[in-house]
Each structure stands twice: as structure tokens, then as C-alpha cells.
PDB file of N, CA and C in Angstrom:
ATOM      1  N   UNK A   1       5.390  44.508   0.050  1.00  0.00           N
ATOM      2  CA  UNK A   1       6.275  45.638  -0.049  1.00  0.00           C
ATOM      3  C   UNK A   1       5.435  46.900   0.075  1.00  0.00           C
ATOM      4  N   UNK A   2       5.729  47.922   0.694  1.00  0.00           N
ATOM      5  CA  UNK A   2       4.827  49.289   1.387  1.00  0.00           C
ATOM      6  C   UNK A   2       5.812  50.351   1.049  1.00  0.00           C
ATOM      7  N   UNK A   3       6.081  51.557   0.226  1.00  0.00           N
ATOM      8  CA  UNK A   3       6.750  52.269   0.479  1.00  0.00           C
ATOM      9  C   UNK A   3       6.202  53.610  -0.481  1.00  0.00           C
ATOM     10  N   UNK A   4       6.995  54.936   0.244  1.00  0.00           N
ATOM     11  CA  UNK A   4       6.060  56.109  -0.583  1.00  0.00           C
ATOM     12  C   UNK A   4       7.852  56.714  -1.390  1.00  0.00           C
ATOM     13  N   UNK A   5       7.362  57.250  -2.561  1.00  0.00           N
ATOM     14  CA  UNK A   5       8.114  57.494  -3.517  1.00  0.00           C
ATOM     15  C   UNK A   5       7.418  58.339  -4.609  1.00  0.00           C
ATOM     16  N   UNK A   6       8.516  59.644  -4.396  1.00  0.00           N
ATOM     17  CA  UNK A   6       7.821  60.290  -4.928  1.00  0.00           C
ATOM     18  C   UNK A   6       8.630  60.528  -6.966  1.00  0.00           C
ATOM     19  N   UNK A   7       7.454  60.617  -7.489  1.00  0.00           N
ATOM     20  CA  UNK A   7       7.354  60.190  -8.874  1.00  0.00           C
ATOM     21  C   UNK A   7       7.497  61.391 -10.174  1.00  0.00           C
ATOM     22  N   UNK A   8       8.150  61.746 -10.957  1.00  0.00           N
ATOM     23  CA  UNK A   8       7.949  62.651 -11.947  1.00  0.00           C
ATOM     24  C   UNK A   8       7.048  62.101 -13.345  1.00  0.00           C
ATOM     25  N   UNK A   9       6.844  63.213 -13.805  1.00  0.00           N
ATOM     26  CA  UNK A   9       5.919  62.791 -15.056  1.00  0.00           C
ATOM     27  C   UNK A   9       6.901  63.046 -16.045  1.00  0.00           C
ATOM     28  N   UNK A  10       7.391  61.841 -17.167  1.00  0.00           N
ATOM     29  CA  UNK A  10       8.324  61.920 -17.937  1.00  0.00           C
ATOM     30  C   UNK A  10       7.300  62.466 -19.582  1.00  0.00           C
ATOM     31  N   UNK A  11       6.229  61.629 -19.573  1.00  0.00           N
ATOM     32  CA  UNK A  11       5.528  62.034 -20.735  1.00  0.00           C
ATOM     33  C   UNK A  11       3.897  61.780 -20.884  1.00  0.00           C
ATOM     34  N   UNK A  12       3.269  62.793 -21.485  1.00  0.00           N
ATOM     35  CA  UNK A  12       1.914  62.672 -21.656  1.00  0.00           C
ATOM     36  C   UNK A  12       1.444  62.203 -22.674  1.00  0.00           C
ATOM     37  N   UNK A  13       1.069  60.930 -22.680  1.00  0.00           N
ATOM     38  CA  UNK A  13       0.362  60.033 -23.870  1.00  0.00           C
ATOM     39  C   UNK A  13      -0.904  60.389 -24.419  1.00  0.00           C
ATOM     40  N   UNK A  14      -0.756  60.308 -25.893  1.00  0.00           N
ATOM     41  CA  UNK A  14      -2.002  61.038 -26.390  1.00  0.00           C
ATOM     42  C   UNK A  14      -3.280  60.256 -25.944  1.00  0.00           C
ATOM     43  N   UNK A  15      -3.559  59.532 -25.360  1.00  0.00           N
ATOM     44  CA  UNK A  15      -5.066  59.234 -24.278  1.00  0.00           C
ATOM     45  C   UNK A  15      -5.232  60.867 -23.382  1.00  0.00           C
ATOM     46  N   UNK A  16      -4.038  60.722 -22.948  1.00  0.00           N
ATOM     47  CA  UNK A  16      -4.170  62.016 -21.708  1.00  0.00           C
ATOM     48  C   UNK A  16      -3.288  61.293 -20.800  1.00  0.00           C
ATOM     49  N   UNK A  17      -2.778  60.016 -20.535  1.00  0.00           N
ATOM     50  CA  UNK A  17      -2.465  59.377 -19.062  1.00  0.00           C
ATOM     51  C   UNK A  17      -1.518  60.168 -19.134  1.00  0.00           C
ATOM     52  N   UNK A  18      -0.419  59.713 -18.040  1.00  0.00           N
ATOM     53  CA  UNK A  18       0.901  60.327 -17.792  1.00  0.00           C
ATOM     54  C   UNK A  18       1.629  59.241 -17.361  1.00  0.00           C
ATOM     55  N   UNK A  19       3.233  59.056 -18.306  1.00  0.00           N
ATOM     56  CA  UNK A  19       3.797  58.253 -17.821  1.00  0.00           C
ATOM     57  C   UNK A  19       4.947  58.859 -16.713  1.00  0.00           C
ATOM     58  N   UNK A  20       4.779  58.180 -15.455  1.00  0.00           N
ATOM     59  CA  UNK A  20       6.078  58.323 -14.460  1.00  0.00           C
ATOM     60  C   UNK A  20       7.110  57.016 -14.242  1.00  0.00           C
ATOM     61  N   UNK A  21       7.824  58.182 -14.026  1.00  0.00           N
ATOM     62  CA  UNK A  21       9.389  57.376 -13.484  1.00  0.00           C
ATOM     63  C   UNK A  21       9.831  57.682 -11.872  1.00  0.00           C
ATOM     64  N   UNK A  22       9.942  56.872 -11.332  1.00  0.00           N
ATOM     65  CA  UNK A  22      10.471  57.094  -9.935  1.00  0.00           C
ATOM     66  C   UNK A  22      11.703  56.661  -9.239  1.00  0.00           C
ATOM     67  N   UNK A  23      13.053  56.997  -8.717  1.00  0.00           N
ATOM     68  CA  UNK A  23      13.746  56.396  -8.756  1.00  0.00           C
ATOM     69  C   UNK A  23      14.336  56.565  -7.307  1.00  0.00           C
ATOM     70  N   UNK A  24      14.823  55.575  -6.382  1.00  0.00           N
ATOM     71  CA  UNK A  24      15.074  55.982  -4.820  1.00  0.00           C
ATOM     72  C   UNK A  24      16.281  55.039  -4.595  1.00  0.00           C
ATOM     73  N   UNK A  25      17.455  55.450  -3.919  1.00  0.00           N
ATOM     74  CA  UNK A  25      18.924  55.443  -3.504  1.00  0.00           C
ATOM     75  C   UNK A  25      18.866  55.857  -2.853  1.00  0.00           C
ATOM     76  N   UNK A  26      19.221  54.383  -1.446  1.00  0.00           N
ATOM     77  CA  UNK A  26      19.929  54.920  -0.100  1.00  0.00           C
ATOM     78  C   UNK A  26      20.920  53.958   0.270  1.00  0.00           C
ATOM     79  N   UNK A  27      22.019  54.839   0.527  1.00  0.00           N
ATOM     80  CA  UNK A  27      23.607  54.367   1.202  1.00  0.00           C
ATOM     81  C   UNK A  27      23.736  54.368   2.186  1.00  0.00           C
ATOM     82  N   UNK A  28      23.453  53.224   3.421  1.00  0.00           N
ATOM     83  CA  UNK A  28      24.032  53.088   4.204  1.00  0.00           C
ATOM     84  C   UNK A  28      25.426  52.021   4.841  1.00  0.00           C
ATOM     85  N   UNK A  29      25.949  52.866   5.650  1.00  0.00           N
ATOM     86  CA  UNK A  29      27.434  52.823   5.645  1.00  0.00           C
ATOM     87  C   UNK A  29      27.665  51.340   4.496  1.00  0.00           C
ATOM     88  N   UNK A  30      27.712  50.742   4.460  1.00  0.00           N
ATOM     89  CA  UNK A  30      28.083  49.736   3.258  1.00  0.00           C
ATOM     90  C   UNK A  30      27.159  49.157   2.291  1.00  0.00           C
ATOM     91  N   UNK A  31      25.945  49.514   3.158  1.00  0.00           N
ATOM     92  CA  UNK A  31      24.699  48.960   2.037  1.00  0.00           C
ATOM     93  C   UNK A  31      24.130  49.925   1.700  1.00  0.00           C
ATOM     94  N   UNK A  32      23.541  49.558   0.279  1.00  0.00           N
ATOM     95  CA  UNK A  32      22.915  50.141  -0.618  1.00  0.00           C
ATOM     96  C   UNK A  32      21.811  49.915  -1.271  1.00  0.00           C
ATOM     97  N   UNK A  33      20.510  50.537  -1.067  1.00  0.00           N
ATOM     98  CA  UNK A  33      19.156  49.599  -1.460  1.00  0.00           C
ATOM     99  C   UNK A  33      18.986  50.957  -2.491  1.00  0.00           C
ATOM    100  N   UNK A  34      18.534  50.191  -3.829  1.00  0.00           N
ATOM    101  CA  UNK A  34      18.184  50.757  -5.059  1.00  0.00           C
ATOM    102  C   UNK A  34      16.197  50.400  -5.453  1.00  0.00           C
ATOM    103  N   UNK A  35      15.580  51.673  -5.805  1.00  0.00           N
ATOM    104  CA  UNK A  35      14.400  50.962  -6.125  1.00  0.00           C
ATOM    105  C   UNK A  35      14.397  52.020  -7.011  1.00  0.00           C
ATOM    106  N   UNK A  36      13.140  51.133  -8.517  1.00  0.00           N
ATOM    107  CA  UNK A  36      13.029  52.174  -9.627  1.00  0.00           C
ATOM    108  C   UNK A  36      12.015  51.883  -9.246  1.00  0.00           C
ATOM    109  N   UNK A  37      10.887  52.561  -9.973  1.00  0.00           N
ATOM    110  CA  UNK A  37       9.260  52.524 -10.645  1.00  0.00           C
ATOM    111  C   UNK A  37       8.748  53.119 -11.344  1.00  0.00           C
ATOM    112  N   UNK A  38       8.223  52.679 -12.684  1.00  0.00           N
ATOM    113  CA  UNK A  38       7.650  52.869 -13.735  1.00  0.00           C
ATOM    114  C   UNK A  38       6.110  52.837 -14.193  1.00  0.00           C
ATOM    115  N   UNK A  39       5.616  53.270 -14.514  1.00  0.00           N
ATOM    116  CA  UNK A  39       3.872  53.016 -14.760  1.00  0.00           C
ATOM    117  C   UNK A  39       2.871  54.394 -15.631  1.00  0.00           C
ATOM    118  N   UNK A  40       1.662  53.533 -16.122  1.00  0.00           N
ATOM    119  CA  UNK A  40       1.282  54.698 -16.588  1.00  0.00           C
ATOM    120  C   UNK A  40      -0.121  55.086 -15.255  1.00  0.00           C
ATOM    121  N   UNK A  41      -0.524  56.011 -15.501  1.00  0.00           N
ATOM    122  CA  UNK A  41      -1.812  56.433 -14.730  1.00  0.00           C
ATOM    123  C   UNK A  41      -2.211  57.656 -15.379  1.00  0.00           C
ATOM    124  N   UNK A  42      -3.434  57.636 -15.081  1.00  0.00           N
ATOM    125  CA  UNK A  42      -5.080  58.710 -15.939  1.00  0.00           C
ATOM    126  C   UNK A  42      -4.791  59.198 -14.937  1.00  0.00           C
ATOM    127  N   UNK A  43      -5.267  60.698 -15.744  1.00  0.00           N
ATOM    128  CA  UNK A  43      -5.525  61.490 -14.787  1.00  0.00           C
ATOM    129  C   UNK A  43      -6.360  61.339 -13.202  1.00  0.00           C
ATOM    130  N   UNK A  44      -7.226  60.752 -13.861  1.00  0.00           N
ATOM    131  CA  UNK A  44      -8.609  60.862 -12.835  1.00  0.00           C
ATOM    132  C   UNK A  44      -8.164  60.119 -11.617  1.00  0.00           C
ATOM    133  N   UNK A  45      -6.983  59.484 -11.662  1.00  0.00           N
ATOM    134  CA  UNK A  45      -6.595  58.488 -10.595  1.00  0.00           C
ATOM    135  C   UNK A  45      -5.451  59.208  -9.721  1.00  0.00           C
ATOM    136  N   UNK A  46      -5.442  60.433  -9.922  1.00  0.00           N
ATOM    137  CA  UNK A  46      -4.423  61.363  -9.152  1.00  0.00           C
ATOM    138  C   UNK A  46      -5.481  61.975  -7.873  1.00  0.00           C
ATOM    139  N   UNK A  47      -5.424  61.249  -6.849  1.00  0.00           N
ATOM    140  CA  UNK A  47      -5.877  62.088  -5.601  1.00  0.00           C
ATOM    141  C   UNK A  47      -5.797  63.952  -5.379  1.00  0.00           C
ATOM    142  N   UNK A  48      -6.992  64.124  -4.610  1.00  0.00           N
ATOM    143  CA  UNK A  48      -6.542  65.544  -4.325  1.00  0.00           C
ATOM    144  C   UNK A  48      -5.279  66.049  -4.090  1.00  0.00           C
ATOM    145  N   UNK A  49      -4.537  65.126  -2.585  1.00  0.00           N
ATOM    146  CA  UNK A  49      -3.120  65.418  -2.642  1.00  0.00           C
ATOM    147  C   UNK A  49      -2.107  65.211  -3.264  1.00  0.00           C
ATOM    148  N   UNK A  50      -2.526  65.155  -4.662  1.00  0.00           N
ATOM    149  CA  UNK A  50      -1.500  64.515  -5.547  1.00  0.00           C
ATOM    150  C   UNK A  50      -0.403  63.492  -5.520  1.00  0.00           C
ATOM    151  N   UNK A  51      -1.463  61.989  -4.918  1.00  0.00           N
ATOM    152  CA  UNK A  51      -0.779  60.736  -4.810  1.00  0.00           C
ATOM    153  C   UNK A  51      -1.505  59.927  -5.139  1.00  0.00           C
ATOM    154  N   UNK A  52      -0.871  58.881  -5.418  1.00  0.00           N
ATOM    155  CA  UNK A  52      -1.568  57.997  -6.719  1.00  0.00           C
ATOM    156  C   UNK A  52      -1.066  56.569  -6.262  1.00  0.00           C
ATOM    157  N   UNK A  53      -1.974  55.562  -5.578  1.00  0.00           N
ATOM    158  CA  UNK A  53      -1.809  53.924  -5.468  1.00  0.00           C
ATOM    159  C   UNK A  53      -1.410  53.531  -6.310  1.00  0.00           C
ATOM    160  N   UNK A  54      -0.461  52.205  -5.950  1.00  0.00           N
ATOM    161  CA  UNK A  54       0.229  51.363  -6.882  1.00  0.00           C
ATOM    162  C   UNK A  54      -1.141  50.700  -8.040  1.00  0.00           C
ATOM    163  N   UNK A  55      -2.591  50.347  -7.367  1.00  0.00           N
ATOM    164  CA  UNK A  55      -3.520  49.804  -7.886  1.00  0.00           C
ATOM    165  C   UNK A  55      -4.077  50.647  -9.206  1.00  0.00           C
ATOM    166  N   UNK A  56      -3.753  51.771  -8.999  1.00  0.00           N
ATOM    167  CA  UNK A  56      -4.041  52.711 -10.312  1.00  0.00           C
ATOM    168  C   UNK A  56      -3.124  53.115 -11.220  1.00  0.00           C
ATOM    169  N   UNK A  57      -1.624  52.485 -11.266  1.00  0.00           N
ATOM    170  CA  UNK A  57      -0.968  52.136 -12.048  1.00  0.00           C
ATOM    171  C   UNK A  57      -1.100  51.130 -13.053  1.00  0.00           C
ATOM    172  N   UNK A  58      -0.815  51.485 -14.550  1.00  0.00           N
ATOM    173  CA  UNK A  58      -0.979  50.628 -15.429  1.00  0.00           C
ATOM    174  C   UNK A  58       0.321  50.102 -15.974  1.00  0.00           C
ATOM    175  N   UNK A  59       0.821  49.097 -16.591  1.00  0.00           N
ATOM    176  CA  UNK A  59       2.036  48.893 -16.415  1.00  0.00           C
ATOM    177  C   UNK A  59       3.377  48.805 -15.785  1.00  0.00           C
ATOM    178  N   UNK A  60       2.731  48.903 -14.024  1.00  0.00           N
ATOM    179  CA  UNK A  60       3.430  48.619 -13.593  1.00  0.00           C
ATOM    180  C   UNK A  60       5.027  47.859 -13.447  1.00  0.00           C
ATOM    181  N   UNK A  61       6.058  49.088 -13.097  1.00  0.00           N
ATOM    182  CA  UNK A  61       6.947  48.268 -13.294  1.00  0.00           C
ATOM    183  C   UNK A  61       7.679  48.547 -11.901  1.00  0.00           C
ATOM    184  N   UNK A  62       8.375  47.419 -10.586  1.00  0.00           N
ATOM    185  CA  UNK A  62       9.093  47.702  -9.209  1.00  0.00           C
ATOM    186  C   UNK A  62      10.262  47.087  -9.685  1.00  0.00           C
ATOM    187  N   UNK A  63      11.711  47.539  -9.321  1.00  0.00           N
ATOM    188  CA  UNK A  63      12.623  46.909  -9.284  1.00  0.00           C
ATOM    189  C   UNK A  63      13.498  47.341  -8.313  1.00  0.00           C
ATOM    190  N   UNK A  64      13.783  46.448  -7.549  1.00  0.00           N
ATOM    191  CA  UNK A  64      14.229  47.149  -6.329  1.00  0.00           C
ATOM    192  C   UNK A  64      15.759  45.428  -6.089  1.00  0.00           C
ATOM    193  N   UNK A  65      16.708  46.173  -5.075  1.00  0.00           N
ATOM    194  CA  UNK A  65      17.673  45.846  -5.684  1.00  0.00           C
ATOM    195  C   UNK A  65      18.640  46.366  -4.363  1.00  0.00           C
ATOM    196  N   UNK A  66      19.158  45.264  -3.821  1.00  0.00           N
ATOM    197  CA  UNK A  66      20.325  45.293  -2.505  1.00  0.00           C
ATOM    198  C   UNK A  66      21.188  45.348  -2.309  1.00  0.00           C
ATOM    199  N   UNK A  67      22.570  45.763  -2.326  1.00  0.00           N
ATOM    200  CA  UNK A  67      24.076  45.450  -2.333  1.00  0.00           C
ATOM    201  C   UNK A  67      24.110  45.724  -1.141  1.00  0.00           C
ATOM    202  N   UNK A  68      25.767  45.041  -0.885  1.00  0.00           N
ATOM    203  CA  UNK A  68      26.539  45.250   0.711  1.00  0.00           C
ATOM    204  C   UNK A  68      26.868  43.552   1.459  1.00  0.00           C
ATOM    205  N   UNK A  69      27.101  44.165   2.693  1.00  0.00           N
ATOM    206  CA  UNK A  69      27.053  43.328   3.553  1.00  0.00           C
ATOM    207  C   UNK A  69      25.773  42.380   4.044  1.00  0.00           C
ATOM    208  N   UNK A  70      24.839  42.758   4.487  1.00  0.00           N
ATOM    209  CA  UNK A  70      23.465  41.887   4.676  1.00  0.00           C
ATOM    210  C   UNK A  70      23.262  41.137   3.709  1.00  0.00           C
ATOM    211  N   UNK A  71      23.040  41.514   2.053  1.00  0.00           N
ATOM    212  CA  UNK A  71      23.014  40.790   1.528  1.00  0.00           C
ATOM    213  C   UNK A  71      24.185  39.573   1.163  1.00  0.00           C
ATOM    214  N   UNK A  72      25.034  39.519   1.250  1.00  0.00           N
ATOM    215  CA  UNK A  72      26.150  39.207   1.274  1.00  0.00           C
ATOM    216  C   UNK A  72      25.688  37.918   2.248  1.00  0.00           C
ATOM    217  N   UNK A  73      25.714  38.634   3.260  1.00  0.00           N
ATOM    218  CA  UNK A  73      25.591  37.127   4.581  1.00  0.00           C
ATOM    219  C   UNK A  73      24.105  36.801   4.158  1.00  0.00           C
ATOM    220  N   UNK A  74      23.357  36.617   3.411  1.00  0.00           N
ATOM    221  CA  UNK A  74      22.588  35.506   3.578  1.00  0.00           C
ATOM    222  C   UNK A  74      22.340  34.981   2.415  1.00  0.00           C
ATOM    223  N   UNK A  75      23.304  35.284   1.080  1.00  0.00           N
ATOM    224  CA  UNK A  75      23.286  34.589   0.069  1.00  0.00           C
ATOM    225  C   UNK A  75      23.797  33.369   0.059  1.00  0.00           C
ATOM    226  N   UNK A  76      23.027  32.423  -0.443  1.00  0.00           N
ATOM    227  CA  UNK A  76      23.649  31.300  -0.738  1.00  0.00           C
ATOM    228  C   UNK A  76      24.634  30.475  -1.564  1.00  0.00           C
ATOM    229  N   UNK A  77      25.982  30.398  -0.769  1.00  0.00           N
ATOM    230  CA  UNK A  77      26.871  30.099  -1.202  1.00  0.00           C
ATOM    231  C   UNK A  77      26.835  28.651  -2.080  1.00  0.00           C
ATOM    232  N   UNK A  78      27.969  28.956  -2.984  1.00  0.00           N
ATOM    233  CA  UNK A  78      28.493  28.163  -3.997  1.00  0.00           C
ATOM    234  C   UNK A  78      27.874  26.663  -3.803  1.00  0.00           C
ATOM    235  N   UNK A  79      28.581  25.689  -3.026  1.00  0.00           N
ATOM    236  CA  UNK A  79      27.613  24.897  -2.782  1.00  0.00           C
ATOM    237  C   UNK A  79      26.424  24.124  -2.710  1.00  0.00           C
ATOM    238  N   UNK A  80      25.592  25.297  -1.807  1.00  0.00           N
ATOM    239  CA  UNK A  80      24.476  25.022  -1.953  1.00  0.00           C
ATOM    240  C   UNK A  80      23.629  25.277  -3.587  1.00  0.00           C
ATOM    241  N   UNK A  81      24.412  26.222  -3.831  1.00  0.00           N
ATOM    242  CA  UNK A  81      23.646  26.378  -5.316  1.00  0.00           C
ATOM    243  C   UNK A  81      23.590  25.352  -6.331  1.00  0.00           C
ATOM    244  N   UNK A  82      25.042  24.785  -6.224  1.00  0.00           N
ATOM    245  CA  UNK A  82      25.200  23.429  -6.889  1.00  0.00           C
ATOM    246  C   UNK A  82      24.667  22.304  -6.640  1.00  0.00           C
ATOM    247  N   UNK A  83      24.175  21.917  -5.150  1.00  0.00           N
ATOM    248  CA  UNK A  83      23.333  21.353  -4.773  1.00  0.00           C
ATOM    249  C   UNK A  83      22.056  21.090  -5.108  1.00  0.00           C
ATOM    250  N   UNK A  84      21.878  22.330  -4.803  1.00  0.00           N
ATOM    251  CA  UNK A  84      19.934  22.632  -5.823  1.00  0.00           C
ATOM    252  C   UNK A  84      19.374  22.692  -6.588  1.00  0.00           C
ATOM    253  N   UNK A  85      20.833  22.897  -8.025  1.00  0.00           N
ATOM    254  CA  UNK A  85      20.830  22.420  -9.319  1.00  0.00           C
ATOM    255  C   UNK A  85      20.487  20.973  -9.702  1.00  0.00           C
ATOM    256  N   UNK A  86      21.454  20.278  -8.817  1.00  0.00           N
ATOM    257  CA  UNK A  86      21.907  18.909  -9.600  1.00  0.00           C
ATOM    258  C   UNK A  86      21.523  17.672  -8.143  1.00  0.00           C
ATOM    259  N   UNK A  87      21.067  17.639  -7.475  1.00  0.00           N
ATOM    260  CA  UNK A  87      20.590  17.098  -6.205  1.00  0.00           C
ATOM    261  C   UNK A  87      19.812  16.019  -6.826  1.00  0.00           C
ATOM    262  N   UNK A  88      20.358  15.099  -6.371  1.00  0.00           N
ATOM    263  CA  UNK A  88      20.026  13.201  -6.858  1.00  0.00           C
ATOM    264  C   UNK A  88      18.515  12.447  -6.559  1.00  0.00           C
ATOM    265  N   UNK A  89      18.454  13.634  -5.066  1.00  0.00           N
ATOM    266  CA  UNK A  89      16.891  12.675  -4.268  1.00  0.00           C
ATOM    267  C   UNK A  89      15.742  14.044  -5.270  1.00  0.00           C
TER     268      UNK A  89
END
């Protein structure tokens, strides 16, 4: 997963780090892709241009999250789910 997102600083922990929250929503015509992200990071790990790798996140947290149609067509229906539960061989 590759993506840039940009992040606020919700609070400064008495170490000094900074905890951010990041949150990204996009609607297209029926679908809808949701991503949060959470983490702490030190100062010292804030680039000149003020961007910061997932690798210098501490507590990392991604949750990212699909509705609509696409997802829709390639979920696996009823069936098969029951299948994969309880399947004899």
C-alpha cells in the first residue's frame, strides 16, 4: 500500500513526540474508499519538508475501508462462505 496523506498534530506527549491523526474520503460516483491513520513520531523524524515515513511512525495505526459497487462484485457470496467454514475434504 503507497499513499501520501496529509496529517494533523492532535497532541504533544510529554517525551516531546507528536501524536497525528490523518483521515482521507473519496466518493466516487457509487464508491467510497475511507482511510484513517494514526501514529506517534519524534520530532527529529520530521523531514525538512515537513513529511514523515510510515517507518518513523510509532504505533502505527492504517485502516482503510471500501464500499459500493466493486466491492460488492467481488465479495464472496453466501455460499461460498459456508463452504469454507464447514467443507468436509
Amino acid at each position: 500500500m503507497s499513499f501520501k496523506i496529509a496529517a494533523e498534530v492532535i497532541d504533544i506527549r510529554p517525551n516531546g513526540n507528536l501524536y497525528i491523526e490523518a483521515d482521507w474520503d473519496v466518493d466516487d460516483n457509487e464508491e467510497n474508499w475511507k482511510t484513517f491513520l494514526s501514529g506517534e513520531v519524534s520530532r527529529e523524524s520530521i523531514q525538512p519538508d515537513r513529511t514523515v515515513t510510515s517507518e518513523s511512525i510509532v504505533r502505527l495505526k492504517i485502516k482503510a475501508k471500501q464500499v459500493g459497487m466493486v466491492r460488492d462484485g467481488y465479495e464472496q457470496g453466501w455460499f461460498s462462505k459456508f463452504y469454507d467454514r464447514y467443507k468436509a475434504f
